[in-house]
Protein backbone atom coordinates (compact mmCIF):
# COMPACT_ATOMS: atom_id res chain seq x y z
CA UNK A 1 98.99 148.20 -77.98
CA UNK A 2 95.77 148.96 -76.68
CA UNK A 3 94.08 147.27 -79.56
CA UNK A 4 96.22 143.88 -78.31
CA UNK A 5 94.49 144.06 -75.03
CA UNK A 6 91.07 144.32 -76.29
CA UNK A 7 91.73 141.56 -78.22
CA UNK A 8 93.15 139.20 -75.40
CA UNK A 9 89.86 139.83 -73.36
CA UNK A 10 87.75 136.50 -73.17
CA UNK A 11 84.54 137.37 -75.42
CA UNK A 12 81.22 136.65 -73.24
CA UNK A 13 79.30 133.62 -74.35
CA UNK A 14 76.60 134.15 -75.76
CA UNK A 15 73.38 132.50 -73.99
CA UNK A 16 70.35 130.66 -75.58
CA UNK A 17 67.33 131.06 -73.98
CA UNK A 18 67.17 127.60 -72.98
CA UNK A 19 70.10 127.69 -71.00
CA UNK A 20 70.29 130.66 -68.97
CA UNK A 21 73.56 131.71 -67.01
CA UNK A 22 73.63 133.56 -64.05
CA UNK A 23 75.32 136.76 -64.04
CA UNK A 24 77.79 137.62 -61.57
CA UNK A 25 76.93 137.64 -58.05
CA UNK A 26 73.91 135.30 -58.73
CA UNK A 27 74.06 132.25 -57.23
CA UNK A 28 73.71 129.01 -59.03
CA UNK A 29 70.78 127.27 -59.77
CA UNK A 30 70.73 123.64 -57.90
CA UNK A 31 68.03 120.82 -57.77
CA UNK A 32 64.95 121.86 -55.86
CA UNK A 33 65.96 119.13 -53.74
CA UNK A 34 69.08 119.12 -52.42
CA UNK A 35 68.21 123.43 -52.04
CA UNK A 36 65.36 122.52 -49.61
CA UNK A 37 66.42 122.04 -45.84
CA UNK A 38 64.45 119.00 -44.48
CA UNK A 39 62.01 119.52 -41.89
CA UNK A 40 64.61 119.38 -38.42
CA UNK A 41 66.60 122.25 -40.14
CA UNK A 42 63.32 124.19 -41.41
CA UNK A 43 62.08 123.90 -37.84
CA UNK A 44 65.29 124.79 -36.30
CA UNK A 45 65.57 127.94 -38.65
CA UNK A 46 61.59 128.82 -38.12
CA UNK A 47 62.44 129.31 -34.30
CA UNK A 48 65.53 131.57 -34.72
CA UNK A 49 63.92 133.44 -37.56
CA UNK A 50 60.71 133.81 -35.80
CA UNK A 51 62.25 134.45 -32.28
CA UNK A 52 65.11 136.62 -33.27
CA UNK A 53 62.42 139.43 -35.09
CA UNK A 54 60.54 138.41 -32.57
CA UNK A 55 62.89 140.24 -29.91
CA UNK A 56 63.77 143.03 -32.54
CA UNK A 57 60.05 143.79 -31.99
CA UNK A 58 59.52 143.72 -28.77
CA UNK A 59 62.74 145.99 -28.53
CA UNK A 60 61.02 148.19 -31.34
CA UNK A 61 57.31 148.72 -30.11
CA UNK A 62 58.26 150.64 -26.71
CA UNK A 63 61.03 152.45 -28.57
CA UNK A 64 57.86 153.63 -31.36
CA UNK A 65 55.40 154.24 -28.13
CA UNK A 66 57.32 156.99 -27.68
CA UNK A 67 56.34 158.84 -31.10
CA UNK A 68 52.54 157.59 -31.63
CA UNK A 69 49.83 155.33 -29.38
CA UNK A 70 51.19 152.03 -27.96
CA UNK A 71 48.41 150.13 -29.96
CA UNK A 72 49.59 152.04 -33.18
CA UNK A 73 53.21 151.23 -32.33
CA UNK A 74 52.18 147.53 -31.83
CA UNK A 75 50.19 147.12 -35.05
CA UNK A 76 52.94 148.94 -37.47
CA UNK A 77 55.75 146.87 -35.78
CA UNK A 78 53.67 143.62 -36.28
CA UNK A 79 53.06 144.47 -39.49
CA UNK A 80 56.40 145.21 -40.23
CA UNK A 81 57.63 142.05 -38.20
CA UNK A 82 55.73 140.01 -39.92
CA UNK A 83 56.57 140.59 -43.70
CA UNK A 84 60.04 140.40 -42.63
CA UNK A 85 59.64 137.06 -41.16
CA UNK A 86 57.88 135.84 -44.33
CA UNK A 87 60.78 136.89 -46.34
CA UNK A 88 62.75 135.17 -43.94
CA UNK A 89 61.03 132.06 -44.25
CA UNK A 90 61.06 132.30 -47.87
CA UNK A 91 65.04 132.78 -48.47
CA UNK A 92 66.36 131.10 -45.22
CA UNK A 93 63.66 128.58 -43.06
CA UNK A 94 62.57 126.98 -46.15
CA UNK A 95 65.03 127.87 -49.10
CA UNK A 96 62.81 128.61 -51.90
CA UNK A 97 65.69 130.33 -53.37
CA UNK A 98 63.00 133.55 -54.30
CA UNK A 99 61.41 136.30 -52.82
CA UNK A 100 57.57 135.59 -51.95
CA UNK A 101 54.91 137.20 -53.82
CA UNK A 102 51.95 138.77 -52.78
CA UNK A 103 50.10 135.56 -52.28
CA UNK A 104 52.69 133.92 -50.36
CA UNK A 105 53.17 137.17 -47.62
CA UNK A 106 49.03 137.15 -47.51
CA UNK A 107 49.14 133.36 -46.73
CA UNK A 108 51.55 134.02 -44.31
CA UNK A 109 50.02 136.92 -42.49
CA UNK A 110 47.07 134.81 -42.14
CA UNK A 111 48.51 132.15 -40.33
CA UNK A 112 49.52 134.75 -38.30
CA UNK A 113 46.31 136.06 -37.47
CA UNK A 114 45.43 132.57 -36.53
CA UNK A 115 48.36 132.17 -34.19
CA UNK A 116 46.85 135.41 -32.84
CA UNK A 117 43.70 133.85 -32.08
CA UNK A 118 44.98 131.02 -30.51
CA UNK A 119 47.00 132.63 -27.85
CA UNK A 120 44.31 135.33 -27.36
CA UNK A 121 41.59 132.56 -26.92
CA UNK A 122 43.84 130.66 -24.37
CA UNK A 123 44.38 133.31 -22.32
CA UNK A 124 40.69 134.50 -22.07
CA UNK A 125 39.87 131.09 -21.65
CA UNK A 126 42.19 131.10 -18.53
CA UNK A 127 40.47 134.46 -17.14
CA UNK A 128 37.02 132.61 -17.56
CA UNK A 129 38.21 129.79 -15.57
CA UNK A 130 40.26 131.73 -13.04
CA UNK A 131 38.97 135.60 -12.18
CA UNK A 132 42.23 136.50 -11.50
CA UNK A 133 44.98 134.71 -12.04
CA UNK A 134 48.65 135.05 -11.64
CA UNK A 135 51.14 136.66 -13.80
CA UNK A 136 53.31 132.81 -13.97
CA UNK A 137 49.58 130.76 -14.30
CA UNK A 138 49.04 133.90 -17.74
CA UNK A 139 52.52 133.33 -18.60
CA UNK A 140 52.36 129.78 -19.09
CA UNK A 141 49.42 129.85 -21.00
CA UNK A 142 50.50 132.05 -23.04
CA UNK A 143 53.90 130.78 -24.23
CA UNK A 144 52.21 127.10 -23.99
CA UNK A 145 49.97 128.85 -26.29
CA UNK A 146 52.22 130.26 -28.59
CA UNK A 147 53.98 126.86 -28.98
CA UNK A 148 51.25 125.34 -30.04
CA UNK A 149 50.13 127.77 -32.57
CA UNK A 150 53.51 127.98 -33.67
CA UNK A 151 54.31 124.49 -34.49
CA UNK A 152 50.63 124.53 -36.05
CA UNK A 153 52.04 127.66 -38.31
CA UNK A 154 54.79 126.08 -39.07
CA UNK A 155 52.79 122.94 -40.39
CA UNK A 156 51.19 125.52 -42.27
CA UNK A 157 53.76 127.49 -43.71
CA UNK A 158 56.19 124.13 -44.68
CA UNK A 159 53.38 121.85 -46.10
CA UNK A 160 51.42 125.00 -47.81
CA UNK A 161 52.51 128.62 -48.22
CA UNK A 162 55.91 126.93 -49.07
CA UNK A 163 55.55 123.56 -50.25
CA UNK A 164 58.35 122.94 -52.96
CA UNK A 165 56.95 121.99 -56.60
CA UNK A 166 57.59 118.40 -56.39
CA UNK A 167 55.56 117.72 -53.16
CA UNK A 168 52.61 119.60 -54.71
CA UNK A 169 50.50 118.30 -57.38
CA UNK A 170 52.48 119.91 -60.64
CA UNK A 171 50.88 122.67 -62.48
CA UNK A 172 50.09 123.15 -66.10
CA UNK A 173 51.51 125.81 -67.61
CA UNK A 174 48.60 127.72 -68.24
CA UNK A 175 48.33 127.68 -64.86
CA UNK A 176 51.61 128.87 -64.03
CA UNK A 177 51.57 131.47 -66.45
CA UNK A 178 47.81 132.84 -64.76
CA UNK A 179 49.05 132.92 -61.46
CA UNK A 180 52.22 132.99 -61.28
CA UNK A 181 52.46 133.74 -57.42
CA UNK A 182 51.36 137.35 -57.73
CA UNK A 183 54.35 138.46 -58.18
CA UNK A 184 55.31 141.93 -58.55
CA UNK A 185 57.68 143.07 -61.15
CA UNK A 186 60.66 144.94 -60.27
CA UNK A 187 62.42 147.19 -62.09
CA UNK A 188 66.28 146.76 -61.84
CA UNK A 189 68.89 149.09 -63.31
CA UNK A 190 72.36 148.35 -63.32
CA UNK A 191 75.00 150.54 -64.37
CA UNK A 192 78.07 150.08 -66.48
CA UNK A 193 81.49 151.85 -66.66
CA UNK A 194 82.85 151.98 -70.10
């Protein structure tokens, strides 16, 4: 009997290695196009991906004051903040559909340093022009900064950390093959019963 119900089990298909399958749990594989949000719903997504770890870490950095120096708090959190955010843009503001690489969080972490420079500018440029100014006239400037330089990051991050391969001048595969996004290779182990 038990020979009868090994038998009656649908045998896996085999795959050629031009047409891979995913496994279970994987999602399918669709167009590059019709995966990619347009620019609306990237921009949309950028602001509540961006804003909501935004909050988280401004909820996190007073919490981490506690254990360690506000400025080391502030710099772990951003750090922190900010490779989450790339892998948020990544998977959800822009759909790649993978993980960034090494490049792709670097690129990204430099546009945030710019958007750091921005708002820090505009705000000393304020306290040149005005020796002491109010906490609304600093708080406008600020978020009016941080507008700016985010739209400008998101410019950056949609047209060139993330740019899908068809909008972007295609590749040989030489040079695919020597960059190939920095990548780093991970090691998965899965387990079976039986």
């Amino acid at each position: 009997m038990e020979s009868t119900l090994l038998e009656s089990k649908p045998q896996p298909q085999r795959r050629t290695p031009a047409q891979p399958q995913p496994s279970h749990g994987e999602p399918r594989q669709t167009s590059s196009a019709s995966r990619t949000p347009g620019p609306l719903a990237s921009f949309i997504r950028f602001v509540i991906c961006g804003g909501g770890v935004g909050l988280l870490a401004s909820l996190a950095v007073p919490l981490l004051a506690v254990t360690m120096p506000w400025a080391a708090a502030n710099a772990v959190t951003t750090v922190a903040s900010t490779l989450l955010c790339t892998e948020l843009h990544a998977l959800v503001t822009f759909g790649t559909g993978r993980r960034p690489g090494w490049r792709r969080h670097l690129q990204s972490a430099g546009s945030a340093t710019a958007a750091y420079v921005v708002t820090c500018a505009a705000v000393f440029l304020l306290h040149t022009a005005q020796s002491s100014p109010s906490m609304l006239w600093e708080q406008g400037v600020y978020l009016s900064a941080s507008a700016l330089a985010g739209v400008g990051r998101f410019l950056v991050l949609r047209l060139f950390v993330f740019a899908s391969a068809g909008g972007r001048q295609r590749r040989t595969a030489r040079d695919s093959r020597r960059s190939n996004d920095w990548n780093v290779p991970v090691v998965s182990v899965k387990v079976c019963a039986g």
